[in-house]
C-alpha atoms as a PDB file:
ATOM      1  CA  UNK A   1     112.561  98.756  37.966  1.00  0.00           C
ATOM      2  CA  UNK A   2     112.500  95.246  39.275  1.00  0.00           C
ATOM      3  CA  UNK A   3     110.576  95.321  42.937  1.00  0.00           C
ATOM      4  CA  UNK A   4     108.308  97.252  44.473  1.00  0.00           C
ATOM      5  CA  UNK A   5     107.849 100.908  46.082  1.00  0.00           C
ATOM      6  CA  UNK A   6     105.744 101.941  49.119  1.00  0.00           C
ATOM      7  CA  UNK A   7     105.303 105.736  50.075  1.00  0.00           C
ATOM      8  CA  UNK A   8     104.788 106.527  53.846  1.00  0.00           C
ATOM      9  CA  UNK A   9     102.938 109.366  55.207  1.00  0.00           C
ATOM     10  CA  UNK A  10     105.681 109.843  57.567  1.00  0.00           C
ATOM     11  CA  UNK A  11     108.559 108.949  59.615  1.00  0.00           C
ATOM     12  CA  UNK A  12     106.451 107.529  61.913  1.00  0.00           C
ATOM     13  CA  UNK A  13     104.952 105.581  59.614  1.00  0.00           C
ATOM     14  CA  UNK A  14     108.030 104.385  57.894  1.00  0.00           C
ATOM     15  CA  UNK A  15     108.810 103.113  60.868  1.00  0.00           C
ATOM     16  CA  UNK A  16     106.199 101.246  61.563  1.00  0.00           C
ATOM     17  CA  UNK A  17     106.337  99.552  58.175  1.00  0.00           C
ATOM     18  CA  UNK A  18     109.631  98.797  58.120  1.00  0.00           C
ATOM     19  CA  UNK A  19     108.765  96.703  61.456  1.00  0.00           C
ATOM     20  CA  UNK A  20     106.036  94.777  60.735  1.00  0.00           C
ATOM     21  CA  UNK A  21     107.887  93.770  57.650  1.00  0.00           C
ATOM     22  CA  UNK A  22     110.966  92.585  59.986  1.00  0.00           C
ATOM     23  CA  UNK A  23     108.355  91.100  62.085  1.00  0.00           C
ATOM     24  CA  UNK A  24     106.644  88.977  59.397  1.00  0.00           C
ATOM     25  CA  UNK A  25     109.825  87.852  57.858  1.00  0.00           C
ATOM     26  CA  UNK A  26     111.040  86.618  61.104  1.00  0.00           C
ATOM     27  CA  UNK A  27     107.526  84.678  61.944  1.00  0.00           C
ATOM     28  CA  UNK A  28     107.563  83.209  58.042  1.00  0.00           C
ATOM     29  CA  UNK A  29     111.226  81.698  58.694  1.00  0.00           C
ATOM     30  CA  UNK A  30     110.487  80.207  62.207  1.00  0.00           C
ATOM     31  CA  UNK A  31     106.889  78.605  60.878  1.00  0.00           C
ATOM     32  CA  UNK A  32     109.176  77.148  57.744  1.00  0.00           C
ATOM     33  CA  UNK A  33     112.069  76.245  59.197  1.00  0.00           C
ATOM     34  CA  UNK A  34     112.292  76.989  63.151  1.00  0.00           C
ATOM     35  CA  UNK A  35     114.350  79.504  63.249  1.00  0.00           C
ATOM     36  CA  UNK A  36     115.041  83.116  61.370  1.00  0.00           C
ATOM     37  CA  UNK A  37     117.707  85.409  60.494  1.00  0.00           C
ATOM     38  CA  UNK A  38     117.422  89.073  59.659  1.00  0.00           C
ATOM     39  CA  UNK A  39     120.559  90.784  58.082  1.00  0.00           C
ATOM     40  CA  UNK A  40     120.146  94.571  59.597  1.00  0.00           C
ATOM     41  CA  UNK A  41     122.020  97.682  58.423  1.00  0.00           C
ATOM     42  CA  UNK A  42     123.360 100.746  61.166  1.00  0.00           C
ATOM     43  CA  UNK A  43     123.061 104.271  61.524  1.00  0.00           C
ATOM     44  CA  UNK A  44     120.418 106.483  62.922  1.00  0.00           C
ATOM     45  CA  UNK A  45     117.923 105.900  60.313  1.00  0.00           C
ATOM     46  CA  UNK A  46     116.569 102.566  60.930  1.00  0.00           C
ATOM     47  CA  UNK A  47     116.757 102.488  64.838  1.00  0.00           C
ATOM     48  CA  UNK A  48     113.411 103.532  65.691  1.00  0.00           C
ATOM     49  CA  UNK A  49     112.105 100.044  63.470  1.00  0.00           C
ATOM     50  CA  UNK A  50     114.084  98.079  65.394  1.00  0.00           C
ATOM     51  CA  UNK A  51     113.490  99.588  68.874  1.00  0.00           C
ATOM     52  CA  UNK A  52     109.197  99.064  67.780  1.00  0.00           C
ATOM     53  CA  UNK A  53     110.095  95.367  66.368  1.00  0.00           C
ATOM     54  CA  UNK A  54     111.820  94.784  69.893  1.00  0.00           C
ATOM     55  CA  UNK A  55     108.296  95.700  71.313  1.00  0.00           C
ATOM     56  CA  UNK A  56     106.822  92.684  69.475  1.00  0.00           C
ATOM     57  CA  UNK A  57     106.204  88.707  70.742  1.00  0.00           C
ATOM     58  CA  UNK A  58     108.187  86.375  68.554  1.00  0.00           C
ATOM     59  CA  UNK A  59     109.632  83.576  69.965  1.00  0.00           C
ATOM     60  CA  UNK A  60     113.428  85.542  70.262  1.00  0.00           C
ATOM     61  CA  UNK A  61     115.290  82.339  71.026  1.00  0.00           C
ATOM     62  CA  UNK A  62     114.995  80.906  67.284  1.00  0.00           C
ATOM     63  CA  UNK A  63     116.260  84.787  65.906  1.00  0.00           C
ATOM     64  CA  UNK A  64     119.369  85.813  64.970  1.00  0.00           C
ATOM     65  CA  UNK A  65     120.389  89.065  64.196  1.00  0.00           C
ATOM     66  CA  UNK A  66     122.988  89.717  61.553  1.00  0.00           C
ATOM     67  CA  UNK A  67     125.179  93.071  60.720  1.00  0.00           C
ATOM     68  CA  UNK A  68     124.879  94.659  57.122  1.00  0.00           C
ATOM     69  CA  UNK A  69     128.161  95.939  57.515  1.00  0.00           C
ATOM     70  CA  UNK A  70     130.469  97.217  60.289  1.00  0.00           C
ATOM     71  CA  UNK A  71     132.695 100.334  61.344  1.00  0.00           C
ATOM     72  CA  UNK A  72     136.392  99.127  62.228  1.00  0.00           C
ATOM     73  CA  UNK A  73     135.604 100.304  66.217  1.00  0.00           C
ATOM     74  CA  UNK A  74     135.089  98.838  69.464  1.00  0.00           C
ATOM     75  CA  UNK A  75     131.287  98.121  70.515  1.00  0.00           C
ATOM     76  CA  UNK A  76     131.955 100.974  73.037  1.00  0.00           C
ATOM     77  CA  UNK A  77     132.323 103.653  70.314  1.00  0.00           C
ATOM     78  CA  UNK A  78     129.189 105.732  69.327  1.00  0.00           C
ATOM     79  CA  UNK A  79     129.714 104.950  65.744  1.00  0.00           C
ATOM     80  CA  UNK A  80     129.523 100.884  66.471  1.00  0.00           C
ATOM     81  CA  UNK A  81     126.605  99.421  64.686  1.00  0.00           C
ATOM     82  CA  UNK A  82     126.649  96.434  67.084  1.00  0.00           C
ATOM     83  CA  UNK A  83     126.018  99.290  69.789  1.00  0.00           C
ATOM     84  CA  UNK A  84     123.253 100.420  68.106  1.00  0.00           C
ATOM     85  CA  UNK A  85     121.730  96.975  67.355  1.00  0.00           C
ATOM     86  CA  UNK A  86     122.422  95.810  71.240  1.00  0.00           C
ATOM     87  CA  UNK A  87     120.479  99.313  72.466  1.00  0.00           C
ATOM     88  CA  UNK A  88     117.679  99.222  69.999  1.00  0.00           C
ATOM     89  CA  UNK A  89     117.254  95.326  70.523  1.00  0.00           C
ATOM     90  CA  UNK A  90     118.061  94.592  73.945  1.00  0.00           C
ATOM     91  CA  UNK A  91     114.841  93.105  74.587  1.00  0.00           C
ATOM     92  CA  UNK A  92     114.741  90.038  72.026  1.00  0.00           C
ATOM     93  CA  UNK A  93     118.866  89.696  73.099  1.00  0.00           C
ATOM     94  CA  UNK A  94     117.455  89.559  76.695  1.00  0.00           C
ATOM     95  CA  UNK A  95     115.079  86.953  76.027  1.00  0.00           C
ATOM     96  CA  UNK A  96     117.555  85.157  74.014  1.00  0.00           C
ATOM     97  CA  UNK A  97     117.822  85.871  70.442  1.00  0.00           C
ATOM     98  CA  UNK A  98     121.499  86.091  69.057  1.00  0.00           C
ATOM     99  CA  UNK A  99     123.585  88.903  67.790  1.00  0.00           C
ATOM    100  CA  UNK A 100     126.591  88.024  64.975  1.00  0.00           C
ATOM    101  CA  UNK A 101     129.239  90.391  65.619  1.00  0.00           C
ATOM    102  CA  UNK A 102     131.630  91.319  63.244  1.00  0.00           C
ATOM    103  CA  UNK A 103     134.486  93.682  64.693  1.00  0.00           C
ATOM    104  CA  UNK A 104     136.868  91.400  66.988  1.00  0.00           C
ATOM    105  CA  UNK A 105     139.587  93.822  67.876  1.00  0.00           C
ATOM    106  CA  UNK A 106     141.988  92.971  65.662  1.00  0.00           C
ATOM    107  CA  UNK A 107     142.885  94.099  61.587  1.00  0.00           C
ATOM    108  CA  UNK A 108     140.481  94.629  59.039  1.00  0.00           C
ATOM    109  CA  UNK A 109     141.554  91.626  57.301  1.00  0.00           C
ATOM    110  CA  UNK A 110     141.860  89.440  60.132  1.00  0.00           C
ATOM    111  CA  UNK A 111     138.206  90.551  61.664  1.00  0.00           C
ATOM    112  CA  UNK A 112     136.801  89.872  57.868  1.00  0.00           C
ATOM    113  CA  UNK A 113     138.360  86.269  58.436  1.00  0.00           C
ATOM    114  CA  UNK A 114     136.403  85.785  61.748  1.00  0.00           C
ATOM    115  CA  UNK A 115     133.617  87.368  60.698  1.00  0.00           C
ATOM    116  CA  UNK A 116     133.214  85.405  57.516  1.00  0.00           C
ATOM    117  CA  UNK A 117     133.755  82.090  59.026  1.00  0.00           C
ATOM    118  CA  UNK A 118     130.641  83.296  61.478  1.00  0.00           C
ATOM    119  CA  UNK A 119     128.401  84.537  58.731  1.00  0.00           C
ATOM    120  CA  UNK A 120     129.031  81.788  55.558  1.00  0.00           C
ATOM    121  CA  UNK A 121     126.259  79.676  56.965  1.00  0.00           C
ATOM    122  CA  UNK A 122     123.709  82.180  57.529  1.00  0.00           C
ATOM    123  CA  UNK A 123     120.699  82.373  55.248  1.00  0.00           C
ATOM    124  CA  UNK A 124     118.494  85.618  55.947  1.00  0.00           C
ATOM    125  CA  UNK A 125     114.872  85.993  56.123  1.00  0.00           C
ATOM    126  CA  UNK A 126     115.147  89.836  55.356  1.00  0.00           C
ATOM    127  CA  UNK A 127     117.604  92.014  54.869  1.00  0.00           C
ATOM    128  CA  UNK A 128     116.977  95.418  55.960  1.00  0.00           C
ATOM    129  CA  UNK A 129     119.446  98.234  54.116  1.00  0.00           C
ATOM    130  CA  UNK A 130     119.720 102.095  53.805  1.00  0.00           C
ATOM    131  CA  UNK A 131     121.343 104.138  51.357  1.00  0.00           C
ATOM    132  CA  UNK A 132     124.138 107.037  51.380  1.00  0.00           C
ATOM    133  CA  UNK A 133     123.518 110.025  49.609  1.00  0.00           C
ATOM    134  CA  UNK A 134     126.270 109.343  47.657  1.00  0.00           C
ATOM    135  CA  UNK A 135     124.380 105.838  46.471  1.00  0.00           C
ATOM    136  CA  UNK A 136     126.860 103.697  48.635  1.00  0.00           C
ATOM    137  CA  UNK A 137     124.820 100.836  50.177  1.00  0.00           C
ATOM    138  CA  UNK A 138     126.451  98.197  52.842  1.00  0.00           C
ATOM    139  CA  UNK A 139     129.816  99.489  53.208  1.00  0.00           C
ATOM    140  CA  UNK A 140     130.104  99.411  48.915  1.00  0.00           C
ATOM    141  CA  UNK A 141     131.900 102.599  48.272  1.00  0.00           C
ATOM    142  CA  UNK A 142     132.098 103.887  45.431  1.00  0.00           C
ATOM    143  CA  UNK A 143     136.302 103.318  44.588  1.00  0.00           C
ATOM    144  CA  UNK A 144     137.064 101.978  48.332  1.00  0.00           C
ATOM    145  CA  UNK A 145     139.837  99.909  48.301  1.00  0.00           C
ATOM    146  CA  UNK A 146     137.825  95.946  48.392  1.00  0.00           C
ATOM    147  CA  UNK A 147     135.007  97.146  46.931  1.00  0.00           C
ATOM    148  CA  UNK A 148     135.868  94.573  43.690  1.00  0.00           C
ATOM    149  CA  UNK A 149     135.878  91.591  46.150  1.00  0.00           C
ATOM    150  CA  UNK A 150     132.901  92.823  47.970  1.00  0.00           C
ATOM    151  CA  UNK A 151     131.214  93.395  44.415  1.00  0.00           C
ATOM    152  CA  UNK A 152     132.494  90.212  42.698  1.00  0.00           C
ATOM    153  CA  UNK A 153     129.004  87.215  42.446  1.00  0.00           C
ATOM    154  CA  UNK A 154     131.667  84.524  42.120  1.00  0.00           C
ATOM    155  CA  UNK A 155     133.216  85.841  45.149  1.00  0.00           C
ATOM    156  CA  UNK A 156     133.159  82.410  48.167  1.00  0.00           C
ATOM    157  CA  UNK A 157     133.458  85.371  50.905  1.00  0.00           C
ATOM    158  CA  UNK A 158     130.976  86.318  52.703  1.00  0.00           C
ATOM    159  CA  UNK A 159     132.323  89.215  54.710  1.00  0.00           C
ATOM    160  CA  UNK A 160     135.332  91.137  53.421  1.00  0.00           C
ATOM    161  CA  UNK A 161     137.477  94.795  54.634  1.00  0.00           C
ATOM    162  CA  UNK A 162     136.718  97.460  52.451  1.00  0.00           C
ATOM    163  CA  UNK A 163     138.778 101.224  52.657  1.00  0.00           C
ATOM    164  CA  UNK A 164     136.795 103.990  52.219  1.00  0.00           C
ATOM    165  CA  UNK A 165     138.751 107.220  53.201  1.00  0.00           C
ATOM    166  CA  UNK A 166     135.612 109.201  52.920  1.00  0.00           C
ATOM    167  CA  UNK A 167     133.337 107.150  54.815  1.00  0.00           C
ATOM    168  CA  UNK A 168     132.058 108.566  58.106  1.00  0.00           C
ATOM    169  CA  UNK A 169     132.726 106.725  61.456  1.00  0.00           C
ATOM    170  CA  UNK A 170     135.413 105.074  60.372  1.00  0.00           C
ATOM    171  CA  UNK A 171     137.691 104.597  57.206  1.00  0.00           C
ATOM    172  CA  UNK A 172     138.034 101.037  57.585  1.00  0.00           C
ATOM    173  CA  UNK A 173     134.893  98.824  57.384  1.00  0.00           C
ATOM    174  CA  UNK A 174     133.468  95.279  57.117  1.00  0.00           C
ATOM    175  CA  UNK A 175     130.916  94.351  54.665  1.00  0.00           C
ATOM    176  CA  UNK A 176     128.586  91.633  53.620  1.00  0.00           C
ATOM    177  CA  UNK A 177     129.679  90.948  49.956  1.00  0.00           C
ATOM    178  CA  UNK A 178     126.565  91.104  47.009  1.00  0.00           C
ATOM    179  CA  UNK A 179     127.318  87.088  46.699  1.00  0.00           C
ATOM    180  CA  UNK A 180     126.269  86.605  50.228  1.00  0.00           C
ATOM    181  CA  UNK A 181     123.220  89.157  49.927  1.00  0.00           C
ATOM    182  CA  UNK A 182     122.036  86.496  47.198  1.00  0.00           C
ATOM    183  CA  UNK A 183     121.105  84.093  50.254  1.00  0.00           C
ATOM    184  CA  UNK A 184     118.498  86.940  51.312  1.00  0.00           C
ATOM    185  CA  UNK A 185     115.171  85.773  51.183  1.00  0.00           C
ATOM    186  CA  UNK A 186     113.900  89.732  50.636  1.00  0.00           C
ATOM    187  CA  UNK A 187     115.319  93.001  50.456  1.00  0.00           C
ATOM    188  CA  UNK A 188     113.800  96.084  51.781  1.00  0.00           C
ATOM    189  CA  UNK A 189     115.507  99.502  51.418  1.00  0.00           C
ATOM    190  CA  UNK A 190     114.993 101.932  53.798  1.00  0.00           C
ATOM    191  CA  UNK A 191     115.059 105.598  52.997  1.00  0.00           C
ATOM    192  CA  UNK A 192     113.685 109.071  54.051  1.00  0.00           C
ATOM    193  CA  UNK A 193     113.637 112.065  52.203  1.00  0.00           C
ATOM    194  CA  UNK A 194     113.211 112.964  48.327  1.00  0.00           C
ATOM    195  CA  UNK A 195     117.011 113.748  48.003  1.00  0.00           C
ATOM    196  CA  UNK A 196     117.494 109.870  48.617  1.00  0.00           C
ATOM    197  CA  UNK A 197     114.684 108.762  46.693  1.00  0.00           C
ATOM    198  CA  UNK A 198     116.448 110.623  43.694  1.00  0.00           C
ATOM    199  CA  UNK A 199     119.464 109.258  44.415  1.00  0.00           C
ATOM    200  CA  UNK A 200     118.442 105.589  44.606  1.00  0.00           C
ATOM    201  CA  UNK A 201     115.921 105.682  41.591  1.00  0.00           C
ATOM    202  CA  UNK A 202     118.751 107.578  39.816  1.00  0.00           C
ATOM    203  CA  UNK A 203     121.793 105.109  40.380  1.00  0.00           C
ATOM    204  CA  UNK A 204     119.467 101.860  38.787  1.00  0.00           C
ATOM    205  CA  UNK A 205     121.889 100.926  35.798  1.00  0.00           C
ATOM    206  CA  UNK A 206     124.386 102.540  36.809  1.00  0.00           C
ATOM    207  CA  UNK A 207     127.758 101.074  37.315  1.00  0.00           C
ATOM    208  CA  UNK A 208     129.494 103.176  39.890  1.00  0.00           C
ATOM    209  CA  UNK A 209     126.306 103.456  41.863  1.00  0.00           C
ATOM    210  CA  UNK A 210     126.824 100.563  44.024  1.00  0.00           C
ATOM    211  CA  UNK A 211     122.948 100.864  45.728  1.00  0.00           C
ATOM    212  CA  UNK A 212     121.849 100.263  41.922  1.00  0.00           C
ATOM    213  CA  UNK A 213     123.235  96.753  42.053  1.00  0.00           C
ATOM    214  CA  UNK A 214     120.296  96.250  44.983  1.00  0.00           C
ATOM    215  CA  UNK A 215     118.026  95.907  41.950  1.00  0.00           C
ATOM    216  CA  UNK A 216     119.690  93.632  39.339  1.00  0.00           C
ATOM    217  CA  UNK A 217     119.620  89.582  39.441  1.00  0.00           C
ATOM    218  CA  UNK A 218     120.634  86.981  40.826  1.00  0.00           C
ATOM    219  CA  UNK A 219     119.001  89.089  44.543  1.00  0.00           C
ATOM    220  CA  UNK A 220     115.355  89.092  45.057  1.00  0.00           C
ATOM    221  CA  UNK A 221     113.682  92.470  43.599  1.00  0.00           C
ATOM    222  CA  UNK A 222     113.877  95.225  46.713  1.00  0.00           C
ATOM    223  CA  UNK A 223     111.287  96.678  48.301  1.00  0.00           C
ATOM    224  CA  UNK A 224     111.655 100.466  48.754  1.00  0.00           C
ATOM    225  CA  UNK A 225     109.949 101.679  52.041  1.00  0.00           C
ATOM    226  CA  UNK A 226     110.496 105.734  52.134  1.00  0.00           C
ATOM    227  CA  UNK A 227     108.956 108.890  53.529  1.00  0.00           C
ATOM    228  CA  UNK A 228     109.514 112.597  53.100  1.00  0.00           C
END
């Protein structure tokens, strides 16, 4: 398996990994190049890491925070990962790091427009993703209508709809495409439990796995940060 795996004692502990690596990433790319991007992913998983990396002292103004992937819903809506990101990182937002949105209101299609044209010059320091039990990583679905173009290396896009009927939150959906997540400096994957760790060691090499496709080239080898 290309990259690395690193066993917590606990949530707690995941946690606190999974921030200090945010927290390093972010230093490294404003010492190199004076400012830093980290691409984040949503859901309830990885909130507590960024709620502990708000806590820390980086110089917020050169950060910007970008979204994995997106639920077709207002900011408003509980299942909004740009509501989760603004709660968890109101701090650094306060003190004037920036958040790249991706719903705008309007259709899927247009939204992935907008959103594309915002996020095709963005280079990330990290990357910080989670896994579905059903090995969907990002908003790649397994057979969601998109998921080709979202898939596809020699795809220009950057951000693209996808159509996942089974997908929780919302059907429709905006993702970062696997050609963009090739500008990611490092990937960690964040997971908790040993039904996910099955899951995730179980769909490397496999095509309709789409979290396996975290671990092949051209993106840097993942780091796997999990707990029981």
């Amino acid at each position: 398996m290309r990259g690395s795996i690193q066993t917590f004692a606990s949530r707690d502990a995941l946690m606190r990994g999974a921030a200090e690596r945010l927290e390093e990433a972010l230093q490294a790319g404003i010492a190199a190049h004076g400012k830093a991007c980290a691409l984040l992913s949503g859901g309830s998983t990885p909130a507590p890491a960024y709620a502990l990396l708000g806590s820390r002292n980086l110089d917020w103004s050169k950060v910007t925070f970008a979204l994995a992937d997106e639920r077709c819903v207002p900011p408003t809506d509980d299942a909004s990962n740009e509501r989760m990101l603004r709660a968890t990182l109101a701090r650094p937002l306060g003190a004037g790091a920036t958040l790249m949105p991706m719903y705008a209101g309007g259709s899927p299609q247009d939204d992935a427009l907008r959103a594309d044209a915002l996020y095709a010059p963005l280079s990330f320091d990290i990357a910080l993703l989670g896994m579905g039990e059903d090995a969907h990583t990002l908003s790649w679905f397994s057979g969601a209508d998109g998921l080709d173009a979202a898939l596809d290396l020699a795809n220009p896009r950057s951000v693209v709809a996808i159509h996942a009927p089974e997908a929780g939150g919302s059907p429709d959906r905006l993702t970062l495409t696997r050609s963009a997540l090739v500008r990611a400096r490092h990937i960690v994957v964040l997971i908790t439990g040993p039904k996910k760790f099955g899951v995730l060691t179980s769909s490397i090499g496999e095509a309709d796995k789409p979290a396996g496709l975290l671990f092949e080239p051209p993106l840097p080898p993942p780091d796997v940060l999990w707990a029981i």
